[in-house]
N, C-alpha and C. Protein backbone atom coordinates (compact mmCIF):
# COMPACT_ATOMS: atom_id res chain seq x y z
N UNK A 1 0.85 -1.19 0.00
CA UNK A 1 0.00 0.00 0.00
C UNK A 1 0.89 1.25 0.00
N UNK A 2 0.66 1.90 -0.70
CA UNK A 2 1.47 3.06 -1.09
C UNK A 2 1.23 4.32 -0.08
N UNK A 3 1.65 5.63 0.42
CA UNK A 3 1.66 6.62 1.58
C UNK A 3 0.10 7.17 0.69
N UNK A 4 -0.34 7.66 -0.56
CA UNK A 4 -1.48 7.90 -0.49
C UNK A 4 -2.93 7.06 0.07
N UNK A 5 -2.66 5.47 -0.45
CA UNK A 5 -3.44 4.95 -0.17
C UNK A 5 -3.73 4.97 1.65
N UNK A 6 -2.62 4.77 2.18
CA UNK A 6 -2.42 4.56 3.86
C UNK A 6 -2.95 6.09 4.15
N UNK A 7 -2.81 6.87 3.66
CA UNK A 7 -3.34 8.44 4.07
C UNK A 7 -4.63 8.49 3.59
N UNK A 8 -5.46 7.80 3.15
CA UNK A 8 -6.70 7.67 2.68
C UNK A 8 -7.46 7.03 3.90
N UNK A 9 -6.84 5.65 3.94
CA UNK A 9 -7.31 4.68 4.99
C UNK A 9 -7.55 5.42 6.34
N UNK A 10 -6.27 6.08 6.86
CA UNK A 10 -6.46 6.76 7.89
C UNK A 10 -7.27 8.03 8.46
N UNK A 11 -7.38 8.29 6.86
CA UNK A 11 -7.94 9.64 7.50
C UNK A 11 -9.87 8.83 7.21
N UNK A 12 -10.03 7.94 6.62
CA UNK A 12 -11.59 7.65 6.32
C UNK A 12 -12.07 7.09 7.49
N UNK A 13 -11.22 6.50 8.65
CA UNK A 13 -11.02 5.77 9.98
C UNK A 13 -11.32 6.50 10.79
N UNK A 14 -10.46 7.58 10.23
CA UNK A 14 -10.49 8.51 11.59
C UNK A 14 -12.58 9.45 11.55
N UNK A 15 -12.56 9.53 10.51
CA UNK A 15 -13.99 10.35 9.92
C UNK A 15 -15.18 9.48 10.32
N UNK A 16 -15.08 8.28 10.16
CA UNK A 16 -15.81 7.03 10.71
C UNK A 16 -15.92 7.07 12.57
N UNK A 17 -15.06 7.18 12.77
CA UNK A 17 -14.63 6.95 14.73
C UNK A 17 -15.39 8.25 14.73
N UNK A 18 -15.53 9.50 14.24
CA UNK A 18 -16.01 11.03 14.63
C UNK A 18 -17.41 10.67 14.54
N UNK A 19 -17.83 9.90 13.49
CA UNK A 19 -19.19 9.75 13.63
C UNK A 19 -19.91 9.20 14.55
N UNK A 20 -19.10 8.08 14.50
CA UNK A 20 -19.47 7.19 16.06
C UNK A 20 -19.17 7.65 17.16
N UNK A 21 -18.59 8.70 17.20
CA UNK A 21 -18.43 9.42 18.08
C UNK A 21 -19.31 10.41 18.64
N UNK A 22 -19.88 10.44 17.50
CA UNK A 22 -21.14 11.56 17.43
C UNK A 22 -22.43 10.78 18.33
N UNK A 23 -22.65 9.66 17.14
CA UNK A 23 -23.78 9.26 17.47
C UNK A 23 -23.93 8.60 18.34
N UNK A 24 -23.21 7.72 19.17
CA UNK A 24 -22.93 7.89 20.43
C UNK A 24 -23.42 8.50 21.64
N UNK A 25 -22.41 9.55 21.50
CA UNK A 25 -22.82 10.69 22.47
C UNK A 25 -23.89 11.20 22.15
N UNK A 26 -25.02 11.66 21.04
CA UNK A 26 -26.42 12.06 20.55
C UNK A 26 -27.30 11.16 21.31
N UNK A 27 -27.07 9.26 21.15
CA UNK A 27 -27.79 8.50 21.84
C UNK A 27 -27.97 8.47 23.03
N UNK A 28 -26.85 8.41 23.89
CA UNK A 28 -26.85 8.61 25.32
C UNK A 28 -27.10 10.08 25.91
N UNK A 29 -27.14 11.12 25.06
CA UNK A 29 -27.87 12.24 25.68
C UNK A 29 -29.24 12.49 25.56
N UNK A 30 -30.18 11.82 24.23
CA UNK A 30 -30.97 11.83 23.95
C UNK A 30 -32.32 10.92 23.63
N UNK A 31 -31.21 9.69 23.97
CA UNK A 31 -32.28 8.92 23.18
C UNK A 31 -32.85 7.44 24.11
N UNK A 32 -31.79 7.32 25.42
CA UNK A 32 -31.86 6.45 26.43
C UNK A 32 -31.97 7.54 27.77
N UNK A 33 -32.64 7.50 28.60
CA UNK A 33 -33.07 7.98 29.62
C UNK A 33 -31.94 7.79 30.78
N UNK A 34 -31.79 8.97 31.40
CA UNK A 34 -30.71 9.22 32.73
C UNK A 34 -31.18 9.38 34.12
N UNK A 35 -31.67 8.92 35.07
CA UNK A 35 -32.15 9.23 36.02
C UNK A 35 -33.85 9.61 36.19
N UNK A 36 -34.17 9.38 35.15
CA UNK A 36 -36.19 9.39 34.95
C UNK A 36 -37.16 8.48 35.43
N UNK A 37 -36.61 7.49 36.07
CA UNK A 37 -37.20 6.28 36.74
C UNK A 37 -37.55 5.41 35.53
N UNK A 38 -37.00 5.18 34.48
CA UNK A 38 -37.12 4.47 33.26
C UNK A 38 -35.78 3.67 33.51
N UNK A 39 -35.88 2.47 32.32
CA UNK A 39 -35.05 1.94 32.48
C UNK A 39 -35.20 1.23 30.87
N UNK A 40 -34.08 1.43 30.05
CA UNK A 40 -34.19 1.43 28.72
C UNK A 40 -32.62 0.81 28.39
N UNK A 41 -32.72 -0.47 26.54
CA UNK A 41 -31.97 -0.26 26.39
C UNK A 41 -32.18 -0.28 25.03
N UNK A 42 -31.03 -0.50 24.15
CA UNK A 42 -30.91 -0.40 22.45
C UNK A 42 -30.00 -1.12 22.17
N UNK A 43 -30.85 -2.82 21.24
CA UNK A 43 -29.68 -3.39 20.55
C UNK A 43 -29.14 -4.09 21.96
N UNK A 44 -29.99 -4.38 23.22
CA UNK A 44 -29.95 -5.35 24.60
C UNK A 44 -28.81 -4.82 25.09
N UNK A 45 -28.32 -3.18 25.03
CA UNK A 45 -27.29 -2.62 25.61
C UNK A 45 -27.98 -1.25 26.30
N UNK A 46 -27.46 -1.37 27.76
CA UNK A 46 -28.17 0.02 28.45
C UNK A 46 -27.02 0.91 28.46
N UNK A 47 -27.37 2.43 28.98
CA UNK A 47 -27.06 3.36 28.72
C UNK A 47 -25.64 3.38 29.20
N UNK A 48 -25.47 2.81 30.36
CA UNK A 48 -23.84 2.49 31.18
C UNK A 48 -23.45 1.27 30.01
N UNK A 49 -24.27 0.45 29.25
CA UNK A 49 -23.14 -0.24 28.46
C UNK A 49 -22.83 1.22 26.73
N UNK A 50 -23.45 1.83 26.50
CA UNK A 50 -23.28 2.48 25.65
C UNK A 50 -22.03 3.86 26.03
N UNK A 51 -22.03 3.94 27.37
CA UNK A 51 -20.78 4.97 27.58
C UNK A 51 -19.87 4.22 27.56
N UNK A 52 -19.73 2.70 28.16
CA UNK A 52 -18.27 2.02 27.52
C UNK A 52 -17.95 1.99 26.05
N UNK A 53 -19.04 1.33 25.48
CA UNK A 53 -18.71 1.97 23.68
C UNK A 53 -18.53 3.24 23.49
N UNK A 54 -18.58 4.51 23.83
CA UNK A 54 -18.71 5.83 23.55
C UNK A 54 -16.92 5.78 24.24
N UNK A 55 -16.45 5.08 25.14
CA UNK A 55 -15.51 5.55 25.48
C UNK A 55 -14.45 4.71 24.56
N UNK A 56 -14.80 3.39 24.72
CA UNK A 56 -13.38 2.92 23.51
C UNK A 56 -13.32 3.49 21.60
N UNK A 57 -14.55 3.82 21.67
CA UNK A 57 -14.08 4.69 20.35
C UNK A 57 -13.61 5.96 20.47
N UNK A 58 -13.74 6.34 21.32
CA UNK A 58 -12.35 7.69 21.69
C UNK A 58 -11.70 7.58 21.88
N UNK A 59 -11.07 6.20 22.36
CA UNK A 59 -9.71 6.19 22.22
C UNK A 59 -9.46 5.38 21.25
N UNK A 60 -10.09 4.66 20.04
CA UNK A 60 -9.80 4.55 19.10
C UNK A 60 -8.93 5.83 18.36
N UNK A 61 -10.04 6.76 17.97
CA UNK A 61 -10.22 8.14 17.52
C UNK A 61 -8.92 8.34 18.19
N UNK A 62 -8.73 8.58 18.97
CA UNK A 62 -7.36 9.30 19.62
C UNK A 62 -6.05 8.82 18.84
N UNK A 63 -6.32 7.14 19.00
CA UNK A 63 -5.09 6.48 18.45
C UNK A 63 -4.57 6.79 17.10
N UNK A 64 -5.85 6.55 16.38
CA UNK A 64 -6.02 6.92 14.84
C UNK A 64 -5.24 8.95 14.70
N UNK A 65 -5.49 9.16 15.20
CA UNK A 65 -5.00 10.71 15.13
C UNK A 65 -3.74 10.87 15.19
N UNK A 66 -3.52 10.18 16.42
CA UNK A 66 -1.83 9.55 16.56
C UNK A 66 -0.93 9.21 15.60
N UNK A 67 -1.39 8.35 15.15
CA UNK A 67 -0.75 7.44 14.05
C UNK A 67 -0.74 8.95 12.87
N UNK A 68 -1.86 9.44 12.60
CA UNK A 68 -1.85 10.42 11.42
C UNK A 68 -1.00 11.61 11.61
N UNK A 69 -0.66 11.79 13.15
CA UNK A 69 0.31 13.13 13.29
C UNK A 69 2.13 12.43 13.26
N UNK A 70 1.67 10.99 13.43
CA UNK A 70 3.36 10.77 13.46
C UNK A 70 3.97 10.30 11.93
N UNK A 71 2.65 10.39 10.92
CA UNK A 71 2.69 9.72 9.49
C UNK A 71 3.25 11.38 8.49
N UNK A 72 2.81 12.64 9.27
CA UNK A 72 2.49 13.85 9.26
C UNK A 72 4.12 14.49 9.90
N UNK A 73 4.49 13.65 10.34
CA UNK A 73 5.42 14.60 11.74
C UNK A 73 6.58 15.36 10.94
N UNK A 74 7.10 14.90 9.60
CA UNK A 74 7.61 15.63 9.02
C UNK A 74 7.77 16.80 8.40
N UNK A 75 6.28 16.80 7.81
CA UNK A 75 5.24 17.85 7.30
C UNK A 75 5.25 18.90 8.34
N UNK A 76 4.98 18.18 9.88
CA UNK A 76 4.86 19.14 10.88
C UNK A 76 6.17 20.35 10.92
N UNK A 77 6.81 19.28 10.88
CA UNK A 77 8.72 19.91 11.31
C UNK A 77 8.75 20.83 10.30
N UNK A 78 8.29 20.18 9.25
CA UNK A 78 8.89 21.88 7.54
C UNK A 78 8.09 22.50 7.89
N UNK A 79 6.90 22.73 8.71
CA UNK A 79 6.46 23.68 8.46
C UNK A 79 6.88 24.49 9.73
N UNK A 80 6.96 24.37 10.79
CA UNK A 80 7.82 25.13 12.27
C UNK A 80 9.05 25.82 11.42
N UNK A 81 10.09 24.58 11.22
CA UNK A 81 10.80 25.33 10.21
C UNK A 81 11.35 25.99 9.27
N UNK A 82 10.50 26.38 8.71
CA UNK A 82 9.96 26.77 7.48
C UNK A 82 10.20 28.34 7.76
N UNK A 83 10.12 28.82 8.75
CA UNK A 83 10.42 29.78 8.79
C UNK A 83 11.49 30.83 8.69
N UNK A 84 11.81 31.99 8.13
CA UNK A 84 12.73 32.52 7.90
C UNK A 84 13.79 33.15 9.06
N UNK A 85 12.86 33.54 10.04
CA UNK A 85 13.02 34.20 11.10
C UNK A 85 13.34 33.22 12.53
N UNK A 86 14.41 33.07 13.10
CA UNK A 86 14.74 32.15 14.23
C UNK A 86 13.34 32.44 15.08
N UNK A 87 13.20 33.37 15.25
CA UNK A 87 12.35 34.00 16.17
C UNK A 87 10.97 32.94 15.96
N UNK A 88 10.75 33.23 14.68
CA UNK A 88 9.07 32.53 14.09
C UNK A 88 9.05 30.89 14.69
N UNK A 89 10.80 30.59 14.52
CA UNK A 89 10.70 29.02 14.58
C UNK A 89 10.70 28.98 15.85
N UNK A 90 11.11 29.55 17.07
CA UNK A 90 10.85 29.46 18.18
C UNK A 90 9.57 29.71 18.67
N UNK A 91 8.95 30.49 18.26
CA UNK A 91 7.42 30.61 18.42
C UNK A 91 6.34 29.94 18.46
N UNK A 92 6.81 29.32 16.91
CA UNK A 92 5.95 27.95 16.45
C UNK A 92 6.62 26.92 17.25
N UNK A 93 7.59 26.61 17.30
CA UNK A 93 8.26 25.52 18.34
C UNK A 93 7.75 25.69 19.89
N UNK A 94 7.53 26.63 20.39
CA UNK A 94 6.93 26.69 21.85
C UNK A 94 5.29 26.49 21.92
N UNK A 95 5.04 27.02 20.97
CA UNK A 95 3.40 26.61 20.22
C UNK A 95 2.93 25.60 20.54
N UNK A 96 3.93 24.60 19.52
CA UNK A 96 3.56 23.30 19.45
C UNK A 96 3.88 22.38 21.16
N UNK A 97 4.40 22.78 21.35
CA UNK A 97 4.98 22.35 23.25
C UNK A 97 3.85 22.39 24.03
N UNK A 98 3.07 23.98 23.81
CA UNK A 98 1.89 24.24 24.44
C UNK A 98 1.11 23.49 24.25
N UNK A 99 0.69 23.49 23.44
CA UNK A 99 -0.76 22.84 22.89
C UNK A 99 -0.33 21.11 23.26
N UNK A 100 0.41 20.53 22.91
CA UNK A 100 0.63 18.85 23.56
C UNK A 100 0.75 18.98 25.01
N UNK A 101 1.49 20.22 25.58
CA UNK A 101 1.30 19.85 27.32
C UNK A 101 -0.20 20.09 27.44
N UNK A 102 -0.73 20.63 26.84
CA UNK A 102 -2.43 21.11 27.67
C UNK A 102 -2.89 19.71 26.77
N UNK A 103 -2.67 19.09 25.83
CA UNK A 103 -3.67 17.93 25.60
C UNK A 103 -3.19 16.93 26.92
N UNK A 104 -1.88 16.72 26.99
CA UNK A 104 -1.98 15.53 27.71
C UNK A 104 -2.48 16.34 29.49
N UNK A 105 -2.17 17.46 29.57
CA UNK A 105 -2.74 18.07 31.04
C UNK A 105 -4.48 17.59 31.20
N UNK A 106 -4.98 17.65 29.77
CA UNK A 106 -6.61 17.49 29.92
C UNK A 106 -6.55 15.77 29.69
N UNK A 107 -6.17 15.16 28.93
CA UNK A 107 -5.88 13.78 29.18
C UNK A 107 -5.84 13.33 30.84
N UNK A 108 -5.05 13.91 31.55
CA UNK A 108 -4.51 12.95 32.60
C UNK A 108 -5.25 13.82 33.77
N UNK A 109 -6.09 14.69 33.33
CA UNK A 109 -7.00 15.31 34.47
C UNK A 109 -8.14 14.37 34.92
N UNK A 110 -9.27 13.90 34.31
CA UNK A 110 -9.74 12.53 35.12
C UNK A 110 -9.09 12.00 36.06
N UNK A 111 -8.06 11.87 36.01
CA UNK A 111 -6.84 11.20 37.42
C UNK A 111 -6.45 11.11 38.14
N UNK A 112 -6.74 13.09 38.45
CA UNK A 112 -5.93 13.97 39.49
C UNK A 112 -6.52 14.66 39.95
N UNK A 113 -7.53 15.24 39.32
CA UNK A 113 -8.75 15.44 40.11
C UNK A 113 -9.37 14.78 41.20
N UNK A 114 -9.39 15.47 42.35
CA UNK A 114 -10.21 14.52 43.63
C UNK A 114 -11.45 14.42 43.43
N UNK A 115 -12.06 13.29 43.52
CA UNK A 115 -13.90 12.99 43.23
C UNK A 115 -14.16 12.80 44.84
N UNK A 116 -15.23 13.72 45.30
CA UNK A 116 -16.06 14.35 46.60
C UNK A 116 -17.15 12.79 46.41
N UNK A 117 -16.80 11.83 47.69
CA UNK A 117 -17.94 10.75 47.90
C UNK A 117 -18.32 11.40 48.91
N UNK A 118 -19.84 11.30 49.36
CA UNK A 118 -20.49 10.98 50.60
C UNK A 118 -20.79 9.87 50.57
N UNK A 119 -20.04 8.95 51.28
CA UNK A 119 -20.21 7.38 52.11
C UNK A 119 -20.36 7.25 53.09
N UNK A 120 -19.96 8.49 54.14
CA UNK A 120 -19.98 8.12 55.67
C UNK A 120 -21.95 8.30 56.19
N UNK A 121 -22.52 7.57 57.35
CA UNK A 121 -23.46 7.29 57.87
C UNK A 121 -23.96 8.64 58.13
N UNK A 122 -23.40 9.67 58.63
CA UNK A 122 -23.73 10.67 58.65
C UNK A 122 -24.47 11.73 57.70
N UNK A 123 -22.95 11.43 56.62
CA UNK A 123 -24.00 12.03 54.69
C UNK A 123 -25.31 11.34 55.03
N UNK A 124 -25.42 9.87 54.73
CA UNK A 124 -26.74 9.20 54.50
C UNK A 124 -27.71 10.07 55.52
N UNK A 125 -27.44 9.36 56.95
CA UNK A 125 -28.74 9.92 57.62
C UNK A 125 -29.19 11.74 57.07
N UNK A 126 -28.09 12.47 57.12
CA UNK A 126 -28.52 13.71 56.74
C UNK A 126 -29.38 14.13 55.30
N UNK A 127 -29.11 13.31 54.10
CA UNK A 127 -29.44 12.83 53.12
C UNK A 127 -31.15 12.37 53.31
N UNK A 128 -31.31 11.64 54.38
CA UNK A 128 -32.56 10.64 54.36
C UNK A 128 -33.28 11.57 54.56
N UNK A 129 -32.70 12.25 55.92
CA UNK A 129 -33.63 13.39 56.73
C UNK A 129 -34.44 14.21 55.71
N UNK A 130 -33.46 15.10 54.76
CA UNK A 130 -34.06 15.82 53.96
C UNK A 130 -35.00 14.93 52.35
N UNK A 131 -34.89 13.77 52.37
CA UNK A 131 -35.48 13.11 51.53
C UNK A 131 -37.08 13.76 51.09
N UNK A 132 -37.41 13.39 50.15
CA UNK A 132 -38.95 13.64 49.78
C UNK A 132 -39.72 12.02 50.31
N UNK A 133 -40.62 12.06 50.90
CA UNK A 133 -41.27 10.71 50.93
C UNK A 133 -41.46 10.37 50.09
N UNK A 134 -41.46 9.51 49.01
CA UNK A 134 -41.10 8.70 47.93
C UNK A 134 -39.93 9.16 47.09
N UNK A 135 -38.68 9.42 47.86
CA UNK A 135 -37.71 9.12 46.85
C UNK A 135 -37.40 8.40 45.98
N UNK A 136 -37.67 7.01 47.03
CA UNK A 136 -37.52 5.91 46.04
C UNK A 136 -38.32 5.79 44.41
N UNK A 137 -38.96 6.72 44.29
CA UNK A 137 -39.88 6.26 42.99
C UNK A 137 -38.57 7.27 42.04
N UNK A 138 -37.60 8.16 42.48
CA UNK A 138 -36.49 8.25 41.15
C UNK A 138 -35.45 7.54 41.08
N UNK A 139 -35.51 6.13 41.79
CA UNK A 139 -34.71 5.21 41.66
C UNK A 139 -34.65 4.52 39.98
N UNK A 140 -33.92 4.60 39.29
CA UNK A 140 -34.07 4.28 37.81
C UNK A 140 -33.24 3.13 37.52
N UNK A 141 -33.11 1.99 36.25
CA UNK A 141 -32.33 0.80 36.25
C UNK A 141 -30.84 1.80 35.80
N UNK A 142 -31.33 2.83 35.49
CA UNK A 142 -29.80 3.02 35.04
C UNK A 142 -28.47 3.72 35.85
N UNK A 143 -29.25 3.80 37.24
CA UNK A 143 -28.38 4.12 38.69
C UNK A 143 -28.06 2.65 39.35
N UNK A 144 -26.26 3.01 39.68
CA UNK A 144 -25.95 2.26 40.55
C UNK A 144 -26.39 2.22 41.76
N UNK A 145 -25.53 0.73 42.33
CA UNK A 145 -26.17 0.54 44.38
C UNK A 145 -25.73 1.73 44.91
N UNK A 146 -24.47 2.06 44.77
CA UNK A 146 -24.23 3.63 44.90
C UNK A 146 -24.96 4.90 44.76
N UNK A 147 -25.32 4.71 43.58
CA UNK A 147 -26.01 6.09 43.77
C UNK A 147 -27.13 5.85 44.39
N UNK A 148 -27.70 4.70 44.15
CA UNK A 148 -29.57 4.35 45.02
C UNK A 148 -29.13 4.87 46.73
N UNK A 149 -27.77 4.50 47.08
CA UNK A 149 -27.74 4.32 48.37
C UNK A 149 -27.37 6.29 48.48
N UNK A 150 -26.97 6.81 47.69
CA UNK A 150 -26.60 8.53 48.06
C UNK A 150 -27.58 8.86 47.92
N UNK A 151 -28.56 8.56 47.01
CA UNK A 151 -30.10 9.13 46.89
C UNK A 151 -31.10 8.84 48.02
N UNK A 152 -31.05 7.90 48.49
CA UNK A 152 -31.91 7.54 49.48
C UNK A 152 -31.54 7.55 50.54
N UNK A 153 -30.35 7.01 50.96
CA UNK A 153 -29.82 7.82 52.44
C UNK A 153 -29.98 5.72 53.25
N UNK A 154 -30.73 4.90 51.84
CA UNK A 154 -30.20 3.38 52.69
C UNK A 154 -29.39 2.78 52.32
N UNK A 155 -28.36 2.05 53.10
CA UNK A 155 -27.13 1.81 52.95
C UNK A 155 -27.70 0.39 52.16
N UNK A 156 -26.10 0.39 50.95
CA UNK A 156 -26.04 -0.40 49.65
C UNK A 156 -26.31 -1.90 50.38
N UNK A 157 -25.82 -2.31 51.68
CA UNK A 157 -26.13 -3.42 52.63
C UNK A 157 -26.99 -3.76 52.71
N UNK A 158 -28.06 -2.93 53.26
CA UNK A 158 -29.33 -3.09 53.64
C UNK A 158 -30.37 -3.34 52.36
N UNK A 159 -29.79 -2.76 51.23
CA UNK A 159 -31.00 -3.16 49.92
C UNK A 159 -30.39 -4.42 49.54
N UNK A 160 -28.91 -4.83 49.80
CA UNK A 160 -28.55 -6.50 48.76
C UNK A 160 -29.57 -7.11 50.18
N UNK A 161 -29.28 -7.17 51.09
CA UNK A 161 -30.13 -8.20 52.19
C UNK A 161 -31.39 -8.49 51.33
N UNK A 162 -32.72 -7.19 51.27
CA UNK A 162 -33.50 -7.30 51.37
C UNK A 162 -34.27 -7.92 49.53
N UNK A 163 -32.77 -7.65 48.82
CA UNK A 163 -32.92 -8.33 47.24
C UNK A 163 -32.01 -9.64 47.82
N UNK A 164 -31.32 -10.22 48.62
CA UNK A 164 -31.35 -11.79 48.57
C UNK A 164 -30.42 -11.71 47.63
N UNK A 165 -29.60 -10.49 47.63
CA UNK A 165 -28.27 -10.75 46.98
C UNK A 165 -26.80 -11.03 47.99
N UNK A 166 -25.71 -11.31 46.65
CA UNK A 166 -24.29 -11.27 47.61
C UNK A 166 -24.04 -9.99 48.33
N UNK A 167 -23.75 -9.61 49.69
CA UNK A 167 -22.97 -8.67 50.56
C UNK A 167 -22.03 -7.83 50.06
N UNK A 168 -20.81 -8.84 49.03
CA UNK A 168 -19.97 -8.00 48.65
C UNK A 168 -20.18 -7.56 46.59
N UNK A 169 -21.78 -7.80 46.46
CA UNK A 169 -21.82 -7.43 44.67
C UNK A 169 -21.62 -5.25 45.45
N UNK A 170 -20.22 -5.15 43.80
CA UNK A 170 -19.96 -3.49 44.08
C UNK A 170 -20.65 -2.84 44.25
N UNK A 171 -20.25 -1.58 44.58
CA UNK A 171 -21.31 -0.36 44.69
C UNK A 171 -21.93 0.11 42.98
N UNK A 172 -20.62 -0.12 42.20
CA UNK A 172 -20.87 0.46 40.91
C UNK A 172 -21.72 -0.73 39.74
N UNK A 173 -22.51 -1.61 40.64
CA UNK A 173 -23.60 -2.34 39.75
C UNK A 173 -24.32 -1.81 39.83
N UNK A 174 -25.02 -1.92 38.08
CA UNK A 174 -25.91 -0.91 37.54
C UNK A 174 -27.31 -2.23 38.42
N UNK A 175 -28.11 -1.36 38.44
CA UNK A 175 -29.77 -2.16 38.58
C UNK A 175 -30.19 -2.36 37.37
N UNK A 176 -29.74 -2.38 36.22
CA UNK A 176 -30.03 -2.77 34.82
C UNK A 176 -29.44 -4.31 34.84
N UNK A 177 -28.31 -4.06 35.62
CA UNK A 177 -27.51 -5.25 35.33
C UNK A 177 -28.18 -6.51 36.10
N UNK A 178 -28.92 -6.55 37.46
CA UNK A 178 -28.97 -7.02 38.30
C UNK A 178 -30.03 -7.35 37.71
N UNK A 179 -31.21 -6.17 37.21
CA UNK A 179 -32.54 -7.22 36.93
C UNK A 179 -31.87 -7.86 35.31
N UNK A 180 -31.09 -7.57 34.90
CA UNK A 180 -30.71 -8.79 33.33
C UNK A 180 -30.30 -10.13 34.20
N UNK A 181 -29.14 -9.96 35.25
CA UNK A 181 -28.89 -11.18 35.70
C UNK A 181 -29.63 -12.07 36.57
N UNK A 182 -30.44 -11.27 37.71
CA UNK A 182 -31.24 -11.98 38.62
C UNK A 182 -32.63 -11.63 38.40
N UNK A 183 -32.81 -11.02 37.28
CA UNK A 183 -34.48 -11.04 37.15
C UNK A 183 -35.12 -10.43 38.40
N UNK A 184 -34.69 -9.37 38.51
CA UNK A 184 -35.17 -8.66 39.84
C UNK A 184 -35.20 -7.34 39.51
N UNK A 185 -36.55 -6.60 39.30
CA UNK A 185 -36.95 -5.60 38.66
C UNK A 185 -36.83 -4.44 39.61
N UNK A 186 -37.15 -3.23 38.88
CA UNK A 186 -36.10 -2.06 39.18
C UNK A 186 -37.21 -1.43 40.07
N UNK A 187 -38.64 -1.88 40.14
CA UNK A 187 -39.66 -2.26 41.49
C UNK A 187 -39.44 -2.36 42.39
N UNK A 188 -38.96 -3.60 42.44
CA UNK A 188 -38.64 -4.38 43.45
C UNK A 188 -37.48 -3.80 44.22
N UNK A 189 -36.30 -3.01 43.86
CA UNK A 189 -35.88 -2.25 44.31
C UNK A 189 -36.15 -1.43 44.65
N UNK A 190 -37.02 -0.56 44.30
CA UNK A 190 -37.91 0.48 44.62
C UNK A 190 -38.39 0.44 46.56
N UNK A 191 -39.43 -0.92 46.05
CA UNK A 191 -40.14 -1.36 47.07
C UNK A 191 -39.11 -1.83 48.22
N UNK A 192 -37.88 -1.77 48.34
CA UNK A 192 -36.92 -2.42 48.80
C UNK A 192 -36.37 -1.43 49.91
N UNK A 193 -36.15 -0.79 48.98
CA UNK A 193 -35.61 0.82 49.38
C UNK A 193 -36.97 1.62 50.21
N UNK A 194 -38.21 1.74 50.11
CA UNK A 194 -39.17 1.85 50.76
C UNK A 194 -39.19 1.68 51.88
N UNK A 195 -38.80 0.23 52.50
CA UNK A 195 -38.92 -0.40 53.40
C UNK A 195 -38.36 0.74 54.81
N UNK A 196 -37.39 0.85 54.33
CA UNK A 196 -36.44 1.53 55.23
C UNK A 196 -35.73 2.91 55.03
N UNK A 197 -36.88 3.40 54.74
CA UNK A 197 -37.31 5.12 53.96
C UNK A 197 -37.60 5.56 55.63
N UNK A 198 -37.18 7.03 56.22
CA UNK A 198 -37.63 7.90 57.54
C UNK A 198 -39.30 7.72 56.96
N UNK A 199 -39.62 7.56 58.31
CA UNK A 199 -41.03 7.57 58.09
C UNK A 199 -41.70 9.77 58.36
């Protein structure tokens, strides 16, 4: 395969991954429900399985870009240097420095950023206190035991007991997942969580 053909391939790859990239992210903002007390999926995939697809084709997309700036990197260099003026080439040379430290700075920010849990008994009870009496009815399949348990203020313990599940299934199981595997509807959690709602 010759550098046009491979520069064809790559760049039609890369145009392909943008779409799916698109539509994707269009679906999961629009078209599967977030917290509505619904519980939906598309193609027997729910909305937490569609952000894992939404996420490995970005880093497809990423890779693919990769490959096209290091197929490119020469092109890159004549053109920094290309310039007449030392000055210009230093300019464009610090340019280009910038802009890759702030991609990989926004890259590796998910990482380093501290994420704020309320887990301790205290959040909850304070949480419960201010609850609406039927919280539980915005319990949705597409929230984790986690979040059911920050929303409602009952600990992730107390709802596996009363679903007759394992002690140690994670916090970050979806209730989509649980009624696909144990046939235990997103009701029944509901009604679960009820139980042991402030009266």
């Amino acid at each position: 395969m010759n550098r046009t053909k491979t520069n064809f391939a790559i760049d039609t790859a890369l145009f392909f991954a943008f779409v799916l990239l698109v539509s994707t992210g269009l679906l999961m903002r629009y078209v599967l429900p977030e917290g509505t007390g619904r519980f939906g999926t598309l193609f027997g995939l729910t909305r937490h399985d569609w952000g894992a697809v939404h996420f490995w084709i970005a880093l497809a997309m990423m890779t693919i870009v990769a490959v096209h700036l290091l197929m490119h990197w020469r092109w890159i260099v004549a053109v920094v240097k290309g310039c007449r003026k030392d000055s210009a080439v230093r300019a464009r040379t610090a340019a280009g420095v910038a802009v890759i430290a702030l991609a990989g700075a926004v890259i590796a920010a998910p990482f380093v950023v501290p994420v704020e849990r309320v887990e301790n008994e205290t959040g909850r009870r304070a949480h419960a206190e201010h609850a609406p009496p039927d919280v539980a009815a915005e319990v949705s399949g597409a929230m984790t035991l986690g979040e059911v348990e920050r929303l409602t203020g009952v600990p992730r313990e107390t709802i596996l007991e009363e679903l007759g599940l394992p002690a140690e299934t994670p916090a970050n199981t979806r209730l989509g997942h649980i009624r696909r595997d144990h046939d235990i509807e997103v009701d029944t959690v509901r009604a679960a969580v009820r139980k042991h709602l402030p009266r």
